[in-house]
Protein backbone atom coordinates (compact mmCIF):
# COMPACT_ATOMS: atom_id res chain seq x y z
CA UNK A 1 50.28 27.08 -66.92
CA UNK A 2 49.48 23.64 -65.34
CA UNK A 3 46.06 21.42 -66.88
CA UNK A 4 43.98 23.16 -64.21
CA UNK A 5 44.31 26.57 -64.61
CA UNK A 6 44.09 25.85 -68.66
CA UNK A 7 41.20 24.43 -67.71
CA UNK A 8 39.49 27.52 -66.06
CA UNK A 9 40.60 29.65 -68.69
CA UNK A 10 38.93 28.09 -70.89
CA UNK A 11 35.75 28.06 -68.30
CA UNK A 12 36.41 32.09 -68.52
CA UNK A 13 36.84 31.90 -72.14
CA UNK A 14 33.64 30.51 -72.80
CA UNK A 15 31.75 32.43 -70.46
CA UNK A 16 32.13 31.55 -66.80
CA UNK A 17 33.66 34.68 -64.32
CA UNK A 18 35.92 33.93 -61.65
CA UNK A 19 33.22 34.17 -58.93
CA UNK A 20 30.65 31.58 -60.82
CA UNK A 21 33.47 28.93 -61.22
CA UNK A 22 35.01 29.35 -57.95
CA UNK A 23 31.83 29.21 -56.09
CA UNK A 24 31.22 25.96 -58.32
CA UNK A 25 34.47 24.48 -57.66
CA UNK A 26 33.90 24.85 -53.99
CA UNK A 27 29.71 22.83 -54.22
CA UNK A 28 32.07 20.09 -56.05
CA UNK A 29 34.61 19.51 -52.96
CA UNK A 30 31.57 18.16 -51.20
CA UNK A 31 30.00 15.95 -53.86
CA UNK A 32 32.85 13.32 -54.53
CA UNK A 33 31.66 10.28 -51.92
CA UNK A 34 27.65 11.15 -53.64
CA UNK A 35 29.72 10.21 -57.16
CA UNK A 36 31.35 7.13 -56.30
CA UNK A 37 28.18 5.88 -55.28
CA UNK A 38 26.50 6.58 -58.58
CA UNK A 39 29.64 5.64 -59.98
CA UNK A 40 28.99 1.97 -58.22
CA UNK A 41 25.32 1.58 -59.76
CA UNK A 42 26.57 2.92 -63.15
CA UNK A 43 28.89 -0.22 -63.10
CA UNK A 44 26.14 -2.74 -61.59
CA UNK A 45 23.75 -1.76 -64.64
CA UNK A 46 26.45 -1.61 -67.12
CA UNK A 47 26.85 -5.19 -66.40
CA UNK A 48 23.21 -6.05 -66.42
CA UNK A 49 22.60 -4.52 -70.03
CA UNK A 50 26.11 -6.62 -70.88
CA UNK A 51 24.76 -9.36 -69.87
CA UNK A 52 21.57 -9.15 -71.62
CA UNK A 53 23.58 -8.81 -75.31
CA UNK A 54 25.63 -11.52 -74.20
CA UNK A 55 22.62 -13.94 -73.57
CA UNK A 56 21.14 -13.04 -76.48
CA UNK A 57 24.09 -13.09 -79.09
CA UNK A 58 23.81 -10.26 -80.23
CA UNK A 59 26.23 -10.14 -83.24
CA UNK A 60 26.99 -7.62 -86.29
CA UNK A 61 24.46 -9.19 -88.38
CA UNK A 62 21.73 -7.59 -85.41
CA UNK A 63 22.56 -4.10 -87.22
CA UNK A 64 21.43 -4.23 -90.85
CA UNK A 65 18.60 -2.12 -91.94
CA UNK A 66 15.25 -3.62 -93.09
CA UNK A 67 12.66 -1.91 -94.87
CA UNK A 68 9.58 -2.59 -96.20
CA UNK A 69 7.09 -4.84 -93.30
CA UNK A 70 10.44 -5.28 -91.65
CA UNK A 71 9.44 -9.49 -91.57
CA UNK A 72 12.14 -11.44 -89.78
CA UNK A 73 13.94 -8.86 -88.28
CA UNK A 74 16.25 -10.45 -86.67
CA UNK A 75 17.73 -7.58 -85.19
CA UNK A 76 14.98 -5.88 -83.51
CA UNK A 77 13.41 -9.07 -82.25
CA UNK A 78 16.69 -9.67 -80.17
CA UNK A 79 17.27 -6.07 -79.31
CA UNK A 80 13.50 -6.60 -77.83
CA UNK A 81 14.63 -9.22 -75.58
CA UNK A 82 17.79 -7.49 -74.93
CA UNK A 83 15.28 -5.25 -72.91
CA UNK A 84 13.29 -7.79 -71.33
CA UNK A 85 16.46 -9.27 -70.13
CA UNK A 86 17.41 -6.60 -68.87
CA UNK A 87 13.97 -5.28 -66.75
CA UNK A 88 13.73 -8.65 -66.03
CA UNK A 89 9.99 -9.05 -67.93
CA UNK A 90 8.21 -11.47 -70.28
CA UNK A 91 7.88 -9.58 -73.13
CA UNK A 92 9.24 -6.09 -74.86
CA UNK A 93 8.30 -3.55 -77.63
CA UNK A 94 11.19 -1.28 -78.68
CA UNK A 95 10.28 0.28 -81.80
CA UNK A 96 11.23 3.84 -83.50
CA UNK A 97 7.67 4.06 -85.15
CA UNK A 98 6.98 5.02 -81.08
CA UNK A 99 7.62 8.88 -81.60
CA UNK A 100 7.89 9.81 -78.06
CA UNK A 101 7.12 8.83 -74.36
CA UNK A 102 3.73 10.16 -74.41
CA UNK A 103 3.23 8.00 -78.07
CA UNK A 104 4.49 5.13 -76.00
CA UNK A 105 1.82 5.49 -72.82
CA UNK A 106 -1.24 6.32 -74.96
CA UNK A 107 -0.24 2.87 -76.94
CA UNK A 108 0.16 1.26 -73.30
CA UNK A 109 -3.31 2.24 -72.14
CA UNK A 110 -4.93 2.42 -75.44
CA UNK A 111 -3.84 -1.48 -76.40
CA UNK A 112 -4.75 -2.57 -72.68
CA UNK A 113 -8.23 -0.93 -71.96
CA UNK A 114 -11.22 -0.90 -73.41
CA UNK A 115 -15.04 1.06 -73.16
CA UNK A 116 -16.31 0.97 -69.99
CA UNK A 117 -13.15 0.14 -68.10
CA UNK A 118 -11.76 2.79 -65.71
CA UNK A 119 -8.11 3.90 -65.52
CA UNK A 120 -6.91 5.16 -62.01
CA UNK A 121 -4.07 7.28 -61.41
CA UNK A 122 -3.68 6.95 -57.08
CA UNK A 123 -0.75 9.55 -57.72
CA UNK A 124 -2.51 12.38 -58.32
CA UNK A 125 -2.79 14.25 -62.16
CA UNK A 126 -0.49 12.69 -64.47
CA UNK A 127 1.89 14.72 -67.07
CA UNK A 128 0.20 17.36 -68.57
CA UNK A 129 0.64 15.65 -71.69
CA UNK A 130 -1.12 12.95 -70.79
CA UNK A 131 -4.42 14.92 -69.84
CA UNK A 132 -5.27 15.28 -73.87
CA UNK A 133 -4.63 11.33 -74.09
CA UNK A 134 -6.72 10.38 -70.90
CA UNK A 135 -9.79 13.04 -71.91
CA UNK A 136 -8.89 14.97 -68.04
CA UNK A 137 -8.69 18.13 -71.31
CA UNK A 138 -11.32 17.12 -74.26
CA UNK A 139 -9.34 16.09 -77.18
CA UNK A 140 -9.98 14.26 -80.20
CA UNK A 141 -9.54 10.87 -80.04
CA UNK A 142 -9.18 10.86 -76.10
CA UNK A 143 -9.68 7.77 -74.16
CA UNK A 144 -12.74 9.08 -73.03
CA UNK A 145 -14.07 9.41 -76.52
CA UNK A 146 -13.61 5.61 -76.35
CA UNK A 147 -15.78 5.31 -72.94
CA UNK A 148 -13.10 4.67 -70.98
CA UNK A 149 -13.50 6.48 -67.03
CA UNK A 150 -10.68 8.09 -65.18
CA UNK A 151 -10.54 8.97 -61.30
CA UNK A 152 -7.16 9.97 -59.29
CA UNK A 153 -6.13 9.48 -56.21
CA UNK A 154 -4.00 12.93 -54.48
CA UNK A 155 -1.22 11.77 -52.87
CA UNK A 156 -1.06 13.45 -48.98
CA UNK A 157 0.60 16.58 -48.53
CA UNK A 158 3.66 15.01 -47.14
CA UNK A 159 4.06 13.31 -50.28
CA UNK A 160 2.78 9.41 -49.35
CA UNK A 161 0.13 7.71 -51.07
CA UNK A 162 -3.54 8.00 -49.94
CA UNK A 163 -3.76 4.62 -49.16
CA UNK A 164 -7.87 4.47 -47.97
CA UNK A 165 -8.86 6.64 -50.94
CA UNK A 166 -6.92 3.93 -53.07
CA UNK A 167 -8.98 1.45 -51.48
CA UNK A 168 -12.12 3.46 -52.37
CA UNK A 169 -11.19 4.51 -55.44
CA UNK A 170 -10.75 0.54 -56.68
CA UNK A 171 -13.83 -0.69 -58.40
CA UNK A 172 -14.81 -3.54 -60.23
CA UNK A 173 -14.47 -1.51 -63.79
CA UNK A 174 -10.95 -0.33 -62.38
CA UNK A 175 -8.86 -2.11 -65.15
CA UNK A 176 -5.44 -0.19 -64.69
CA UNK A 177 -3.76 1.88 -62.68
CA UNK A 178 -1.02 4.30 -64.52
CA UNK A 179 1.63 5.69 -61.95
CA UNK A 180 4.25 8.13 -62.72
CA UNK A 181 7.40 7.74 -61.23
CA UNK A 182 8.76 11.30 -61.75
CA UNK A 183 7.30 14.34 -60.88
CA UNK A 184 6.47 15.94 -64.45
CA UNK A 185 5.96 19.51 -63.66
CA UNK A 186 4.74 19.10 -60.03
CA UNK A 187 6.09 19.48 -56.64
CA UNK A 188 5.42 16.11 -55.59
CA UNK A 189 8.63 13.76 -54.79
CA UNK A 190 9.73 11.41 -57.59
CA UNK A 191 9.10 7.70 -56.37
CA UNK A 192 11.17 4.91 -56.15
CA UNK A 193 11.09 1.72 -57.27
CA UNK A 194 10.37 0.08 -54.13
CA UNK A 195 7.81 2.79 -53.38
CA UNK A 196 6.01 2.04 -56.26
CA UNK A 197 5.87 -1.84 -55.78
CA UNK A 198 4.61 -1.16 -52.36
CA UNK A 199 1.70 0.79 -53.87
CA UNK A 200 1.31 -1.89 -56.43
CA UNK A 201 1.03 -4.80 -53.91
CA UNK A 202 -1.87 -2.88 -52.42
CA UNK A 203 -3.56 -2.40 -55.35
CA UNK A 204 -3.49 -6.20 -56.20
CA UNK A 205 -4.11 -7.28 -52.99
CA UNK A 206 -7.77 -5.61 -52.97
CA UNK A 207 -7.95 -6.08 -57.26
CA UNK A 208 -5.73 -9.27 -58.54
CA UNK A 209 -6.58 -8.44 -61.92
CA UNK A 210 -5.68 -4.84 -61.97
CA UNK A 211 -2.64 -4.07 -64.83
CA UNK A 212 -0.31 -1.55 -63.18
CA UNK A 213 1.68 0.66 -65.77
CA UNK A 214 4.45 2.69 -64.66
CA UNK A 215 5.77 5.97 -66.67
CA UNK A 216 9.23 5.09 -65.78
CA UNK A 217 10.58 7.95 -68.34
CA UNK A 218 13.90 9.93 -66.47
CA UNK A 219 14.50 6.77 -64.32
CA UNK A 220 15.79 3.87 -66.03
CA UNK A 221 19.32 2.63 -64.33
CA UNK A 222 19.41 5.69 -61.85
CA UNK A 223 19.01 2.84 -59.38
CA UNK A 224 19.85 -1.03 -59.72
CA UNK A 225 16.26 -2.17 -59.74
CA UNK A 226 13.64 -0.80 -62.19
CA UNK A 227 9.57 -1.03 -61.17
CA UNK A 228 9.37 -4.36 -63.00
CA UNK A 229 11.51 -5.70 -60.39
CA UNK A 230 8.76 -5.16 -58.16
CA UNK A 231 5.80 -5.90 -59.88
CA UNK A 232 4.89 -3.38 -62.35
CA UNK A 233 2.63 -5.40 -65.25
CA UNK A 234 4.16 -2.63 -67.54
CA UNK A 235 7.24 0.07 -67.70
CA UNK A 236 6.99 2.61 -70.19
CA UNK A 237 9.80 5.32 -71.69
CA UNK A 238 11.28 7.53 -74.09
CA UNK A 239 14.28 6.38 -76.30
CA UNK A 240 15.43 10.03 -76.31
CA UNK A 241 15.61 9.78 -72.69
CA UNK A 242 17.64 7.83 -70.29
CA UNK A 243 17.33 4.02 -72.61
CA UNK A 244 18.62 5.64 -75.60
CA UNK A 245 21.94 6.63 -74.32
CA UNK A 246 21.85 10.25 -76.11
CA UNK A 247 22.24 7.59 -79.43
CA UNK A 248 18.89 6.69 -79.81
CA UNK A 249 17.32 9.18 -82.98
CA UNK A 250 13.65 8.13 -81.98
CA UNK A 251 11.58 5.51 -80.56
CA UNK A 252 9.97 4.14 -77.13
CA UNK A 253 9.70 1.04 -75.01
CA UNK A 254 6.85 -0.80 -73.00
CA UNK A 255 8.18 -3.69 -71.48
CA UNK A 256 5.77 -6.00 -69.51
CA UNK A 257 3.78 -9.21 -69.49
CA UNK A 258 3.55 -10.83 -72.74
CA UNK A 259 0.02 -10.51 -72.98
CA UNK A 260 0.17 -6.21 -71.99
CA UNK A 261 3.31 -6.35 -74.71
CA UNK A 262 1.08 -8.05 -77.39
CA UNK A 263 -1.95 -5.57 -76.93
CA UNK A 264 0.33 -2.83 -77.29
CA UNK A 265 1.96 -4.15 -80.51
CA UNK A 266 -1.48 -4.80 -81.97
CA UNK A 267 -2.50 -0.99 -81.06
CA UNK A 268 0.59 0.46 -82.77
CA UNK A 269 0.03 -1.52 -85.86
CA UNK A 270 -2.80 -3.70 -86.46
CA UNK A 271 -5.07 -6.08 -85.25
CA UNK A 272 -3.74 -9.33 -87.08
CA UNK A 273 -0.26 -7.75 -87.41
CA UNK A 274 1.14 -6.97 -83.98
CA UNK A 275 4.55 -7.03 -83.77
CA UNK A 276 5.51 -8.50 -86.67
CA UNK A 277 5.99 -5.69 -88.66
CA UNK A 278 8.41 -2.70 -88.63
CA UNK A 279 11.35 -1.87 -90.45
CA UNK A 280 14.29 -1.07 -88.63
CA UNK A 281 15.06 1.74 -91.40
CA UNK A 282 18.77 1.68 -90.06
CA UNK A 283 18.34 2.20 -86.97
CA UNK A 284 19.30 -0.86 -85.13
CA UNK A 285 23.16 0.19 -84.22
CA UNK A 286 22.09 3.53 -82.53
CA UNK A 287 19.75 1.51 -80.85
CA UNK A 288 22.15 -1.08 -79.57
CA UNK A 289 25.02 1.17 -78.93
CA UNK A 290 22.66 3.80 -77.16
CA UNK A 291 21.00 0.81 -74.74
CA UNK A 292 24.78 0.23 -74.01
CA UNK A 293 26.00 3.40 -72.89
CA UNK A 294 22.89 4.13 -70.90
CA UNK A 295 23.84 3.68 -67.15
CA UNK A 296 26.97 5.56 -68.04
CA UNK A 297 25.36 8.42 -69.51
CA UNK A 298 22.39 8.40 -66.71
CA UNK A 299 24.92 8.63 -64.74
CA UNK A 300 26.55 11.36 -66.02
CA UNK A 301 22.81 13.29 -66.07
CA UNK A 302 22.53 12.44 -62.24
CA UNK A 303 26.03 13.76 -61.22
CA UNK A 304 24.64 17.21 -63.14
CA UNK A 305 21.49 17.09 -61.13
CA UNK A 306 23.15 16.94 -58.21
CA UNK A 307 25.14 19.36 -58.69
CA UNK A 308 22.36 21.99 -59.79
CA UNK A 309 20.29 21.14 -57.04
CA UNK A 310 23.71 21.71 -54.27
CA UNK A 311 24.68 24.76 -56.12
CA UNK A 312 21.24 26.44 -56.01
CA UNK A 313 20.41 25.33 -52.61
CA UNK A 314 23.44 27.20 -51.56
CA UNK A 315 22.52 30.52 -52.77
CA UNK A 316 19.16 30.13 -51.28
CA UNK A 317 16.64 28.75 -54.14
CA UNK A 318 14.20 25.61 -53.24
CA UNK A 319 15.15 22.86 -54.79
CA UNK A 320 13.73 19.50 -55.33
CA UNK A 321 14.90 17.05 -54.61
CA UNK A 322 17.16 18.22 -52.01
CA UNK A 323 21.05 18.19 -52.81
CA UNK A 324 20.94 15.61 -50.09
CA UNK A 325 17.96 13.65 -50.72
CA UNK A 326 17.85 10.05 -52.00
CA UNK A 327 17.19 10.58 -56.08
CA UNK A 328 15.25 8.01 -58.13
CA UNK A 329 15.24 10.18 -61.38
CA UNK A 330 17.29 12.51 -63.33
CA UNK A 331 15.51 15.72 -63.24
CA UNK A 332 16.25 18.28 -60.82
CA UNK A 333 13.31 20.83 -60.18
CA UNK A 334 14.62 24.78 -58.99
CA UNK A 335 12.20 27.71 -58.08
CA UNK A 336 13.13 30.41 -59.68
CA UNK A 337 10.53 32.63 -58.18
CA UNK A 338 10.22 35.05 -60.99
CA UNK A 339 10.12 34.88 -64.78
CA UNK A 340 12.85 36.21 -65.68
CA UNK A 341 14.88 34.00 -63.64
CA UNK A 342 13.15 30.87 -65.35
CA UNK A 343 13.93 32.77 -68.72
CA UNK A 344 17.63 33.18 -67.47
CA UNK A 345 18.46 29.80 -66.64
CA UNK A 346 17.01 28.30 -69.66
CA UNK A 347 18.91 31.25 -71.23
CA UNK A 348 22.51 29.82 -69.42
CA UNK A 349 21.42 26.06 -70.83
CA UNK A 350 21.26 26.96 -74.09
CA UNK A 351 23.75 29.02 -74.31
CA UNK A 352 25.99 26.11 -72.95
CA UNK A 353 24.92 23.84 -75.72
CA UNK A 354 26.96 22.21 -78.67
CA UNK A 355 24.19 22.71 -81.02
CA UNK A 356 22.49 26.19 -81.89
CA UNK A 357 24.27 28.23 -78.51
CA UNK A 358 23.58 31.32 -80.75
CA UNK A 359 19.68 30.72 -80.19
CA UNK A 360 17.99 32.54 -77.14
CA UNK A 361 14.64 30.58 -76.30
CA UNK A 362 11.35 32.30 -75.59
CA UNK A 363 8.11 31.20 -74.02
CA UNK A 364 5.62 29.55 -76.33
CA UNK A 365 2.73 28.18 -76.55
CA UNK A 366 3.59 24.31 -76.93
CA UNK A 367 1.27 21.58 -78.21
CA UNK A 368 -0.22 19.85 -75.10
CA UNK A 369 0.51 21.87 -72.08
CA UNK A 370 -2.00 24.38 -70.63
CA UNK A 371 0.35 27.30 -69.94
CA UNK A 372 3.38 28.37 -71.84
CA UNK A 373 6.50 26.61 -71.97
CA UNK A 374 10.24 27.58 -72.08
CA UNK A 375 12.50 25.20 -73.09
CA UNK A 376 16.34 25.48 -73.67
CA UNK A 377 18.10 22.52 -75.67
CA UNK A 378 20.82 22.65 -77.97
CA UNK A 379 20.79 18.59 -78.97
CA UNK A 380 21.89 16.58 -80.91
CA UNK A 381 18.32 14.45 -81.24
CA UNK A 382 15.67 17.18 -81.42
CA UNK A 383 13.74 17.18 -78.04
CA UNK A 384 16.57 14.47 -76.30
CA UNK A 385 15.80 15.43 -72.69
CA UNK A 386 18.89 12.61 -71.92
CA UNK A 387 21.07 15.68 -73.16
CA UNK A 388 21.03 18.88 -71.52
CA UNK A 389 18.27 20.49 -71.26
CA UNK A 390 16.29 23.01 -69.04
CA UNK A 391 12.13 23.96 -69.45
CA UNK A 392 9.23 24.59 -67.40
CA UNK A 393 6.05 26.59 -67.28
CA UNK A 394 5.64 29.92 -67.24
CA UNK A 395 3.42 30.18 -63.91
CA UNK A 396 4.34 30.84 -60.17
CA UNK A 397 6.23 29.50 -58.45
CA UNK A 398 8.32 29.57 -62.40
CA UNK A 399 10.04 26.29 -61.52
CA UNK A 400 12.73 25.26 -63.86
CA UNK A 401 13.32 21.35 -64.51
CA UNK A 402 16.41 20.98 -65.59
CA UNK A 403 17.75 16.90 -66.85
CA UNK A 404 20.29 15.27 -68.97
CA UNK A 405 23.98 15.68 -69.99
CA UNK A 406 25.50 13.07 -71.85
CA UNK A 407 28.77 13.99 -70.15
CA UNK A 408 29.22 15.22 -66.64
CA UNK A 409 31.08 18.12 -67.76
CA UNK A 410 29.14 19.19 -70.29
CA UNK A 411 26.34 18.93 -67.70
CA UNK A 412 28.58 21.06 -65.24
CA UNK A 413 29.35 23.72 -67.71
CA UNK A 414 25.82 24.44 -68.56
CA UNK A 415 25.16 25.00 -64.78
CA UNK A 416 27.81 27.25 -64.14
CA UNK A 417 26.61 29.21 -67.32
CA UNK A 418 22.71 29.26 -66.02
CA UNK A 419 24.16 30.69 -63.21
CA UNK A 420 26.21 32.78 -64.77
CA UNK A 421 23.22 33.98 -67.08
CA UNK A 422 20.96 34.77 -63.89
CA UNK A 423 24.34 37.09 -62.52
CA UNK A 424 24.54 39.23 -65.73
CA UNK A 425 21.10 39.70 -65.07
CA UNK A 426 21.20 41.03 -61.40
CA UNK A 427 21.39 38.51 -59.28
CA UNK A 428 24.15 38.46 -56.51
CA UNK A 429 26.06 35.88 -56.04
């Protein structure tokens, strides 16, 4: 038995029929010229984060722990300009007291606005996590509590940006503008760097003063320019997403102006304090290594998108983005049109996972999202959504968002096996 039919045993072995694999083997004959191109920006990016650590000298002594008010940490003050080197900015925050991406945008707008500015989102509603943090759903300690306005802007229904109700929208209390790159559990596209710094010249042209913050979370180094590049006054993400690498055990990054970055330090610690304190706690080499093997690994995650969204196009599900479309983040969106598919496929991702592939997820009702939520994801981090992973919201049209893979082939075996979960269950191939 040659290497490729050992190989597809052990596909059958753990899972996969015949029919699954073979249909999957046959989406992959088309995909290889789509993977040499992400190959290409893997390496461009790989050389821009290399770069940065070389600039900086970053040496062994970058990785020791510090505890305590973490003073002269030498280590996390370069790793922050590692990142500012690298999405070419003033300033950076890159801390692991930042729990999570939405931890990371409340401190963004929280440390940059104050009562009676307005914050204006011209991409429509924001993350549904976001709604508790911006007061859209009344929460305790909501910006609104703090007398800080919110309008939104709808983008058309072809997907562009409304640019005369931007125009409208933009008052003198208008202090920021937050825009989401990806789509968050919409059907809207996921915008591009260069879409986004078109939207932000228009903003400044008719308000100067105006900070634009971008949620860039899923779409660091899927292309070779980030929204900084074009103008953004701050980019915000996830450690546990693309920056971290699938290393990363925590933490989140706004990287900006120095004057956005030194709000924002002053929010998550103290007025007087700023970014002067926090302890590493040991963290510092995960973080490094992580930042390092991030275009790799995103790359890896994209390769897996593309293939979901190829595979399920074939057999007739919408997908978005397209198998063919241009692709500015890592997370491919599938209708499953009923609830038990949804169930299945999350069913197939977790079933494919190194960690807890015994455990079948349910729908629950999750902390910050208005409907329930099923969510598949056997990591390694709890929650790392740059490993593979699979949820969405229990409510028509049941559209699955599936992301991550820290290697392509896990990312193509948990495919197969979400397909091969929605078979078992009736579906014909």
């Amino acid at each position: 038995m040659n290497l490729n039919e050992t190989i597809n045993q052990m596909y059958k072995d753990c899972g996969i029929s015949p029919e699954v694999l073979k249909l999957g083997e046959e989406v992959l004959e088309e995909l290889s010229p789509r993977f040499a191109k992400i190959d290409a920006v893997a390496e461009y990016n790989q050389m821009k984060v290399l770069s940065a650590m070389r600039k900086n000298r970053v040496s062994e002594m970058h990785f020791a722990a510090t505890t305590g008010y973490g003073y002269n940490d030498s280590g996390r003050d370069t790793l922050e300009r590692v990142y500012a080197d690298t999405f070419h900015t003033e300033d950076a925050l890159v801390r692991s007291q930042i729990t999570c991406g939405t931890h990371a945008l409340h401190l963004a707008l929280s440390g940059n606005l104050r009562p009676g500015d307005e914050l204006l989102s011209p991409v429509g509603k924001p993350y549904d996590t976001l709604e508790e943090v911006i007061g859209i759903r009344d929460s305790v300690g909501s910006l609104k509590e703090y007398g800080v306005s919110y309008s939104q802007v709808d983008l058309l229904p072809d997907g562009s940006f409304d640019y005369e109700g931007i125009r409208k929208a933009i008052k003198p209390k208008t202090r920021m503008a937050t825009i989401q790159r990806s789509k968050g559990y919409a059907s809207r596209p996921t915008l591009s760097p260069k879409q986004i710094g078109e939207l932000i010249a228009f903003m400044k042209q008719i308000k100067p003063d105006i900070i634009c913050m971008v949620d860039n979370c899923y779409g660091e180094f899927v292309e070779t320019k980030e929204p900084s590049d074009y103008g953004a006054d701050m980019i915000v993400g996830s450690l546990i997403k693309n920056p971290g690498g699938g290393l990363a055990p925590a933490g989140g990054y706004i990287c900006g102006t120095a004057e956005c970055v030194e709000r924002v330090a002053r929010r998550l610690t103290s007025p007087g304090l700023g970014r002067e304190v926090g302890a590493n706690l040991g963290t510092n080499p995960s973080f490094y290594q992580g930042f390092f093997l991030a275009p790799t690994v995103t790359a890896s995650a994209e390769k897996g998108a593309i293939f979901a969204a190829k595979l399920y196009e074939r057999l007739g599900f919408r997908v978005h983005p397209a198998g063919d479309a241009p692709r500015y983040d890592i997370i491919q969106a599938i209708d499953m049109k009923t609830a038990e598919g949804l169930k299945a496929f999350c069913q197939g991702i977790q079933a494919a996972a190194p960690v807890d592939s015994f455990v079948t997820p349910e729908p629950w009702a999750m902390p910050g999202y208005d409907s329930d939520v099923i969510m598949a994801a056997g990591a390694f981090i709890q929650g790392a959504s740059i490993e593979l992973s699979a949820d969405g919201p229990l409510r028509p049209p049941y559209t699955v968002y599936f992301q991550g893979g820290i290697t392509w082939y896990h990312a193509k075996y948990g495919i197969l096996m979400s397909l091969q979960k929605l078979v078992d269950s009736g579906f014909q191939l």
